[in-house]
N, C-alpha and C. Protein backbone atom coordinates (compact mmCIF):
# COMPACT_ATOMS: atom_id res chain seq x y z
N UNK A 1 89.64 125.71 75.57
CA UNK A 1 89.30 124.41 76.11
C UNK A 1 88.18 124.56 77.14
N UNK A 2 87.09 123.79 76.95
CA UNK A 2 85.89 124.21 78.14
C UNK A 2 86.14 122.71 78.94
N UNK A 3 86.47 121.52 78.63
CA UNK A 3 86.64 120.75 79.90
C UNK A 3 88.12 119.54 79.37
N UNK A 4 88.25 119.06 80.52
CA UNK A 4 89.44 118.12 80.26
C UNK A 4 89.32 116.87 78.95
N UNK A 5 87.75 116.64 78.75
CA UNK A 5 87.47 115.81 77.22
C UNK A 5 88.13 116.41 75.52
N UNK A 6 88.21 117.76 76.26
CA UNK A 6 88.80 118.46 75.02
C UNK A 6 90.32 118.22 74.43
N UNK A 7 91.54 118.04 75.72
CA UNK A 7 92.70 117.51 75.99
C UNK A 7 92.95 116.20 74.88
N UNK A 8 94.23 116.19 74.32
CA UNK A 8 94.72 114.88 74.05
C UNK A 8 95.98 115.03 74.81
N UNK A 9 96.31 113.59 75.19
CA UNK A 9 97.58 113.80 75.87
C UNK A 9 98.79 112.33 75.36
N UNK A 10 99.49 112.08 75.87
CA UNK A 10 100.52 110.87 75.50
C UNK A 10 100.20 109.47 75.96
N UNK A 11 99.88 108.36 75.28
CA UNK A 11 100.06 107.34 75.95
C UNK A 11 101.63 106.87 76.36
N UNK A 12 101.96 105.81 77.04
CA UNK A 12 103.40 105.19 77.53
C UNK A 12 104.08 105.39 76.17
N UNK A 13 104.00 104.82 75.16
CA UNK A 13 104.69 104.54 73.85
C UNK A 13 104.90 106.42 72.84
N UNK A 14 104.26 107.12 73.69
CA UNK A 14 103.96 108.51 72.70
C UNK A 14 102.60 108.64 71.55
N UNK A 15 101.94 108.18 71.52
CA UNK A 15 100.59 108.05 70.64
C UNK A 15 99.58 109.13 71.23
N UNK A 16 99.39 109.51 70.47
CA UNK A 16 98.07 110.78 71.12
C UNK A 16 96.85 109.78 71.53
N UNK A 17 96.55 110.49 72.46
CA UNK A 17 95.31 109.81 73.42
C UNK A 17 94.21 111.31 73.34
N UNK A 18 92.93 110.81 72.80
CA UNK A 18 91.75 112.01 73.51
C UNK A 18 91.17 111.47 74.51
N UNK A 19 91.18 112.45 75.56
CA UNK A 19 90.29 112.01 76.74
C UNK A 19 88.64 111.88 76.49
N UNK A 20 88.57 112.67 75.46
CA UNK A 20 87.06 112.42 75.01
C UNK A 20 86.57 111.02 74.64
N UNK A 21 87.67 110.08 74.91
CA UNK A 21 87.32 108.61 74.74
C UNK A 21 86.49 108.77 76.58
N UNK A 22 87.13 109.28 76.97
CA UNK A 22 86.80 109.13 78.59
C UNK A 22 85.10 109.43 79.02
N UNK A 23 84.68 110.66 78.14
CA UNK A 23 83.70 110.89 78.31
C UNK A 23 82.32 110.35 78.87
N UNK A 24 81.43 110.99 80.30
CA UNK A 24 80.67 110.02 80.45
C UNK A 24 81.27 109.68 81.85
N UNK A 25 82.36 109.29 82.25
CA UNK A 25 82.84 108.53 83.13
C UNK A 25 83.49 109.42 84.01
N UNK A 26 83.77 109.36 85.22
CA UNK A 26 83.92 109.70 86.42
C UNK A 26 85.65 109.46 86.27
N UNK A 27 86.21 110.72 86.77
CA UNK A 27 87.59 110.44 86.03
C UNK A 27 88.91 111.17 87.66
N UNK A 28 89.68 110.57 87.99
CA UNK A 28 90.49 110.65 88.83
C UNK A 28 92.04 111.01 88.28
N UNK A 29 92.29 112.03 87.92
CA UNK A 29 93.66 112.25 87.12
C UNK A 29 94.90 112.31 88.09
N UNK A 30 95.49 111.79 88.11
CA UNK A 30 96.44 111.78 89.14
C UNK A 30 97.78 111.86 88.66
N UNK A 31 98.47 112.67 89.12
CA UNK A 31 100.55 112.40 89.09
C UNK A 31 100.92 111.34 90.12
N UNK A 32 101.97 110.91 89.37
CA UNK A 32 102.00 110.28 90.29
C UNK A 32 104.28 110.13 90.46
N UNK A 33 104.57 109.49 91.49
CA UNK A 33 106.14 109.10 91.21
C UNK A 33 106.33 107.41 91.96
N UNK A 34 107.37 107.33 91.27
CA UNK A 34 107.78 106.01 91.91
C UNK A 34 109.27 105.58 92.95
N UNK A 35 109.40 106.50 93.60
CA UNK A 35 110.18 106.20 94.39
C UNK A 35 110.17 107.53 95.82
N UNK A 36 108.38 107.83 96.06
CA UNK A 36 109.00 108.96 97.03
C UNK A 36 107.29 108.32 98.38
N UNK A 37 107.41 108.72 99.21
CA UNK A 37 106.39 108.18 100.27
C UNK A 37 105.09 108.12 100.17
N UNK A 38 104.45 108.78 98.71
CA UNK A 38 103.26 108.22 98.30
C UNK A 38 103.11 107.17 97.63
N UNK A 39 104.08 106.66 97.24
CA UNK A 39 104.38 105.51 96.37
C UNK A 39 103.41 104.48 96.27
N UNK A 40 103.41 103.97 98.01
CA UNK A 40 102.44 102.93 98.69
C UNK A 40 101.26 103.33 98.38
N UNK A 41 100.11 104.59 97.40
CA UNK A 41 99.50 104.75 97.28
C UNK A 41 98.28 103.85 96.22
N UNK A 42 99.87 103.37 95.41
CA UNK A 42 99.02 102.65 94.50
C UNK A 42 98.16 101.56 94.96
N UNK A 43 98.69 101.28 95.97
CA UNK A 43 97.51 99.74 96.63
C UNK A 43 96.45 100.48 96.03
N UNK A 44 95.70 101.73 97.36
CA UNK A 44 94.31 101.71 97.56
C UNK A 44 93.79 102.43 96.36
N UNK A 45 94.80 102.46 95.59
CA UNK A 45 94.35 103.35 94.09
C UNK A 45 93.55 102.06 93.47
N UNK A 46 94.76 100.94 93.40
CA UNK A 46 94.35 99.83 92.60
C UNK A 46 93.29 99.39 92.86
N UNK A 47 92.66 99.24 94.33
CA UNK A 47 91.59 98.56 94.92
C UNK A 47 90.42 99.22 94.31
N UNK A 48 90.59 100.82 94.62
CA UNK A 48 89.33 101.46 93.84
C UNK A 48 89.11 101.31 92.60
N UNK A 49 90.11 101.15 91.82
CA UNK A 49 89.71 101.27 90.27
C UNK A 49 89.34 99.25 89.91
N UNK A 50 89.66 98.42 90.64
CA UNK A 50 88.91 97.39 90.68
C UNK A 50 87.59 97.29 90.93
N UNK A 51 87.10 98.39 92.34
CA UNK A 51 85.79 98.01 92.76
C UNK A 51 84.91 98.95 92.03
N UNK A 52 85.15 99.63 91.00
CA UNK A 52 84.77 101.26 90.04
C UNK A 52 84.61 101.27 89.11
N UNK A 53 85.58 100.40 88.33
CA UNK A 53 85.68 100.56 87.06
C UNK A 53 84.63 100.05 86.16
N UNK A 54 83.90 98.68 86.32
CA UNK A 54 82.91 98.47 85.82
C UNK A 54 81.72 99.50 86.06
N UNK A 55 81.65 100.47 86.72
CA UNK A 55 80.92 101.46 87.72
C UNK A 55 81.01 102.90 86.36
N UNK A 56 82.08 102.54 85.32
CA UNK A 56 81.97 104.16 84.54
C UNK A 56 83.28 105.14 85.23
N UNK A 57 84.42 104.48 86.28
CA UNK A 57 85.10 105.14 87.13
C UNK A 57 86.60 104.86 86.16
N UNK A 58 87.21 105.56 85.87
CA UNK A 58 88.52 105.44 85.69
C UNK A 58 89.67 106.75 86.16
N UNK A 59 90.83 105.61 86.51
CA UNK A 59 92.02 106.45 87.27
C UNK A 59 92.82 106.86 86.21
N UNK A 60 93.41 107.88 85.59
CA UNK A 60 94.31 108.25 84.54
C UNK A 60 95.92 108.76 85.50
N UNK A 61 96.32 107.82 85.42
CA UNK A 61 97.75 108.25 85.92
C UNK A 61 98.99 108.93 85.12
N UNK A 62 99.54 109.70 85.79
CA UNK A 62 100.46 110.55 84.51
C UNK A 62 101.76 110.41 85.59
N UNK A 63 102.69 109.59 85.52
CA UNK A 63 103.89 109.98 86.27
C UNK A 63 104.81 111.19 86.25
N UNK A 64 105.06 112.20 86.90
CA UNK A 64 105.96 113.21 86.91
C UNK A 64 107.09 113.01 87.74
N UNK A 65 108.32 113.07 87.12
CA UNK A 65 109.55 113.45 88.13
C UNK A 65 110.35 115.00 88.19
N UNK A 66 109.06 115.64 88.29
CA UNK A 66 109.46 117.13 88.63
C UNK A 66 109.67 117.53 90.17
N UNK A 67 109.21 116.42 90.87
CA UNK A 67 109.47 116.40 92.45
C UNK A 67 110.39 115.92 93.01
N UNK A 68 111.80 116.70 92.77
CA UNK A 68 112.91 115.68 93.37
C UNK A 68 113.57 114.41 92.72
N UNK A 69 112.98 114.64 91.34
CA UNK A 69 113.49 113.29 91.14
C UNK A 69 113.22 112.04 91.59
N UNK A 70 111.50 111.59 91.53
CA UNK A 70 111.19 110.38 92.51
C UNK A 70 110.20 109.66 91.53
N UNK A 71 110.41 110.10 90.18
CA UNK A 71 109.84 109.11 89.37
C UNK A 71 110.74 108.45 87.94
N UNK A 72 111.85 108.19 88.38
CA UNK A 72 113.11 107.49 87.54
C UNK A 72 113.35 106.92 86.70
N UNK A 73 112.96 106.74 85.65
CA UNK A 73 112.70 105.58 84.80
C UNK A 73 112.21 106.23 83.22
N UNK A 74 112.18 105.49 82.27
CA UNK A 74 111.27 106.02 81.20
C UNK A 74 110.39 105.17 81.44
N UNK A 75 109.34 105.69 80.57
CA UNK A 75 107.61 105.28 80.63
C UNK A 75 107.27 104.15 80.63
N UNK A 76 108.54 103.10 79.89
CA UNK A 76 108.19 101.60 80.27
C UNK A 76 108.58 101.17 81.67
N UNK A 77 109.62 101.61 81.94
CA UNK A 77 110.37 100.97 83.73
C UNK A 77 109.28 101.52 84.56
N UNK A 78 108.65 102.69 84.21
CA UNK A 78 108.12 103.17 85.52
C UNK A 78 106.41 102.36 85.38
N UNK A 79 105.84 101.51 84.39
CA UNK A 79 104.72 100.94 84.06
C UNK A 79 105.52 99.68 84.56
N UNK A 80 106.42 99.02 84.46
CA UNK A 80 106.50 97.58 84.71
C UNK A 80 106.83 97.56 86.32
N UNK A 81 107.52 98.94 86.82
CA UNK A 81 107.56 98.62 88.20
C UNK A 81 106.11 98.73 89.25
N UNK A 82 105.59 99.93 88.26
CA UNK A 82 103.52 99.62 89.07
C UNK A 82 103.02 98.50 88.90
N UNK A 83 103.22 97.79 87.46
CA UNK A 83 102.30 96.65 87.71
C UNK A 83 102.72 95.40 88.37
N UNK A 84 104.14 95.61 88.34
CA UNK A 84 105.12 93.99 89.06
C UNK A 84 104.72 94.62 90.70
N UNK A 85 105.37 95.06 91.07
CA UNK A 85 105.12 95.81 92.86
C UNK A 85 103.46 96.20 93.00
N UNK A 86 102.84 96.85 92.72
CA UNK A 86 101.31 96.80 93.01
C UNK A 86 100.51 96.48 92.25
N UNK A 87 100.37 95.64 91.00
CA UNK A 87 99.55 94.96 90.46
C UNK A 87 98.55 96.06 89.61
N UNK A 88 99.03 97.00 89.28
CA UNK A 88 98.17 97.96 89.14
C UNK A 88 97.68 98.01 87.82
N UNK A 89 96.35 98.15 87.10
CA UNK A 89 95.50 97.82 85.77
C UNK A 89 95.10 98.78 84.57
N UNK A 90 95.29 100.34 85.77
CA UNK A 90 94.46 101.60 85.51
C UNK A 90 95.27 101.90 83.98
N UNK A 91 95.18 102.93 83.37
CA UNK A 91 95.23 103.64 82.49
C UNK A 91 96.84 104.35 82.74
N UNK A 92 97.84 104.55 82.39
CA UNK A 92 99.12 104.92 82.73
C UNK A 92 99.94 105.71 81.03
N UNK A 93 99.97 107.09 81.58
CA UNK A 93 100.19 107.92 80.58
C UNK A 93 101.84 108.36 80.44
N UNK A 94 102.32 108.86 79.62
CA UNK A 94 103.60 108.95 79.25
C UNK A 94 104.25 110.45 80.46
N UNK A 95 104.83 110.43 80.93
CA UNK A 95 105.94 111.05 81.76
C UNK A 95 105.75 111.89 81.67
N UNK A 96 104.93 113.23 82.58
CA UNK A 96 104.92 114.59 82.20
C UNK A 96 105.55 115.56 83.64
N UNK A 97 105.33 116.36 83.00
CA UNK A 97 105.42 118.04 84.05
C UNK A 97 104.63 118.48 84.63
N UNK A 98 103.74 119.31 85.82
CA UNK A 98 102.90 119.17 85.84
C UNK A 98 102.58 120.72 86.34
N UNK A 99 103.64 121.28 86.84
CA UNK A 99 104.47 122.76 87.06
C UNK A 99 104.87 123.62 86.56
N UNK A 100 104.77 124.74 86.31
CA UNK A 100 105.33 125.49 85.44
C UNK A 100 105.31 125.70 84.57
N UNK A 101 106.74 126.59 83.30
CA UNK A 101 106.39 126.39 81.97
C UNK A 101 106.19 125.45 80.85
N UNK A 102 107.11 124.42 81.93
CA UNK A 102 107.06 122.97 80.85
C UNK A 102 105.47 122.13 81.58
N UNK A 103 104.65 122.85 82.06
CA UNK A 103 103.59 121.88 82.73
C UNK A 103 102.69 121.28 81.59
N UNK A 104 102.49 119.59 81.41
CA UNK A 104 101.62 119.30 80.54
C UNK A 104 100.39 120.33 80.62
N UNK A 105 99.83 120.72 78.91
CA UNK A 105 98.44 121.62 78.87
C UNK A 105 97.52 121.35 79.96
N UNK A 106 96.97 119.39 79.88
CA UNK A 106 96.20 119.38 80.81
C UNK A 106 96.27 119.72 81.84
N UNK A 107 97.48 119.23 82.94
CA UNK A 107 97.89 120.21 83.88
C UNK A 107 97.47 121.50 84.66
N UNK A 108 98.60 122.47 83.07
CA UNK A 108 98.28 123.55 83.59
C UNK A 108 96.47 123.79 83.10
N UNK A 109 95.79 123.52 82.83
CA UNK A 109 94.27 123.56 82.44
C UNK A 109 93.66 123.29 83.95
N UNK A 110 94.06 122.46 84.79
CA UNK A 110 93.48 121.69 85.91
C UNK A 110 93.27 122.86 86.91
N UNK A 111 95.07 123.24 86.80
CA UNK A 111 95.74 123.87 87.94
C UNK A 111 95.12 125.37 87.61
N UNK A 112 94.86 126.01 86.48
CA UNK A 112 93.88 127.41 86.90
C UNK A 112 93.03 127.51 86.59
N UNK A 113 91.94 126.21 86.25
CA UNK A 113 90.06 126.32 86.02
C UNK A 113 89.59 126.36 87.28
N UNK A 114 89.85 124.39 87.67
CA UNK A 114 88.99 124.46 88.69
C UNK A 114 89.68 124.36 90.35
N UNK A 115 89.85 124.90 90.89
CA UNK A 115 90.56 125.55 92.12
C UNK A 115 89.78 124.64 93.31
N UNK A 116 90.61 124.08 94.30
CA UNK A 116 89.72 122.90 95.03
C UNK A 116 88.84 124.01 95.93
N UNK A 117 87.59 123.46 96.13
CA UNK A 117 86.68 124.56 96.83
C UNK A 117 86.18 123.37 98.28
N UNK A 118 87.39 122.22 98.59
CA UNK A 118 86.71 121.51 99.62
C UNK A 118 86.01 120.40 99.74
N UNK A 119 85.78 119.56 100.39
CA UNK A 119 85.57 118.06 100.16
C UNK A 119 84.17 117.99 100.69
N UNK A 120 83.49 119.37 100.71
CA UNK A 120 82.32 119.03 101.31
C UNK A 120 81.55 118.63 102.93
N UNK A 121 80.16 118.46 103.26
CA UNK A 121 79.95 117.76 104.33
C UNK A 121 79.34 116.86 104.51
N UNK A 122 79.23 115.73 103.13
CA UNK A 122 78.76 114.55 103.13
C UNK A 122 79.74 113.73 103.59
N UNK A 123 79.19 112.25 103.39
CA UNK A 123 79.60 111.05 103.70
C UNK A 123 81.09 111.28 103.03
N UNK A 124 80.78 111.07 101.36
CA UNK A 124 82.06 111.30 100.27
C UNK A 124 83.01 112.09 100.97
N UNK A 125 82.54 113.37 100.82
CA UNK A 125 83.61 114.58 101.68
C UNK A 125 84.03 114.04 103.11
N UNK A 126 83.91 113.19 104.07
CA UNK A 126 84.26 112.96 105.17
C UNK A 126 85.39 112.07 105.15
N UNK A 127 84.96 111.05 103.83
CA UNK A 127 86.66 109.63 103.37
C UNK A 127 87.33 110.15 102.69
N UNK A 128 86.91 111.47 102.02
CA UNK A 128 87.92 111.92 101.02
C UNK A 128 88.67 112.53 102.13
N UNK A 129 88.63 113.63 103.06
CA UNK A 129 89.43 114.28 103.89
C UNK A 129 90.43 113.42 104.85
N UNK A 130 89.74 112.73 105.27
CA UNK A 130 90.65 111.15 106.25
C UNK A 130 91.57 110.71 105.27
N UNK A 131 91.25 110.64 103.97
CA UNK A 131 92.18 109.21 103.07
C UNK A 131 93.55 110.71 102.59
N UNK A 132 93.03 111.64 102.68
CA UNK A 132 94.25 113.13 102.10
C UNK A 132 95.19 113.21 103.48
N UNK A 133 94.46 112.87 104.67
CA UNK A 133 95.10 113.52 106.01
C UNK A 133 95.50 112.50 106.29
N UNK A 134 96.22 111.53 105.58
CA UNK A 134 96.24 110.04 106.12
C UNK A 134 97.78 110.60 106.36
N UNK A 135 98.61 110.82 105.38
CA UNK A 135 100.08 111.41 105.22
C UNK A 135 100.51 113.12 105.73
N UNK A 136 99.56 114.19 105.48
CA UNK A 136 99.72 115.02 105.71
C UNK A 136 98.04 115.74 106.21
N UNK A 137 98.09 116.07 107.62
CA UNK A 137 96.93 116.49 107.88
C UNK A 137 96.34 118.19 107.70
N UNK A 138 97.53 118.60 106.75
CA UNK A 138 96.50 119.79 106.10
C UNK A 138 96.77 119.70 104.68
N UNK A 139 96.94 118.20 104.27
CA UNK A 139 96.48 118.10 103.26
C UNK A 139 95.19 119.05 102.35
N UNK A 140 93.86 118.60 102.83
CA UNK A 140 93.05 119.32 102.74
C UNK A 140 92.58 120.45 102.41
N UNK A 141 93.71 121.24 102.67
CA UNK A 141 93.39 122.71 103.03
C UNK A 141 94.20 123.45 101.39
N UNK A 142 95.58 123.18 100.76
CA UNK A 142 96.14 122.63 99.79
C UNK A 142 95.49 123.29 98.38
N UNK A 143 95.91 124.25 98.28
CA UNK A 143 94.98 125.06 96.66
C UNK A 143 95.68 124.06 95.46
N UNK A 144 96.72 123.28 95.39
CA UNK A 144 96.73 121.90 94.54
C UNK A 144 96.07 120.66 94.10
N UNK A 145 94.92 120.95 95.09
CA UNK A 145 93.74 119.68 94.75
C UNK A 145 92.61 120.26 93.75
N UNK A 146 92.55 119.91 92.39
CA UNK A 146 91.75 120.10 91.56
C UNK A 146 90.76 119.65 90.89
N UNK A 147 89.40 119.63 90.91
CA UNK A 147 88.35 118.92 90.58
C UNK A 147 88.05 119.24 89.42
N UNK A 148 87.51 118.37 88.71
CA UNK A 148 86.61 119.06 87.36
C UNK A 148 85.60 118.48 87.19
């Protein structure tokens, strides 16, 4: 695999999805859960992928409840409770792993290509570090943040 366009992964219902539909576009892959203190995240998720998306920007969300148990539901409960509670529009993928041996491919693909090397010392790199340190302030620092 040379980049994440290569990946197919699950939609909500189980249907193979290629990300190579994605291609081109500026892509934010995220895990996500629904019942643990990032939760409230989806607001400013939603806001961006409103003010972005015509922009070539899309958010690909993949819910995991490999953390404690904080994403509860099958793939429909946990889509009707994002969009009823935060209104949310983005792209929402079928229930994965994101750890270990059971870690979805893409995943584990993320987690040992591209290794976070830092948010930089631009403008970008200055909101990205504030909006990570908002909850945990060594967020940042965190070999779990993966770019591609």
């Amino acid at each position: 695999m040379k980049s994440v366009y290569d990946f197919n992964v699950k939609d909500r219902q189980g249907n193979e999805v290629s990300l190579s539909q994605y291609q081109g576009k500026v892509l934010l892959i995220v895990n996500t859960a629904t019942g643990c203190g990032f939760t409230p995240h989806y607001d400013p998720l939603e806001a961006m992928y409103k003010e972005m998306k015509d922009k070539g920007f899309e958010i690909l969300d993949f819910p995991c409840n490999q953390f404690a148990d904080q994403a509860p539901g099958d793939n429909e409960e946990i889509h009707a409770f994002c969009t009823m509670k935060f209104g949310t529009d983005f792209p929402r993928f079928a229930k994965i792993d994101v750890n270990g041996e059971t870690a979805d491919p893409l995943f584990a693909y993320l987690a040992t290509e591209k290794p976070f090397v830092g948010f930089g010392k631009g403008v970008k790199g200055f909101f990205l570090k504030k909006f990570a340190d908002m909850n945990n302030k060594k967020y940042g620092d965190k070999a779990y943040i993966k770019w591609n």
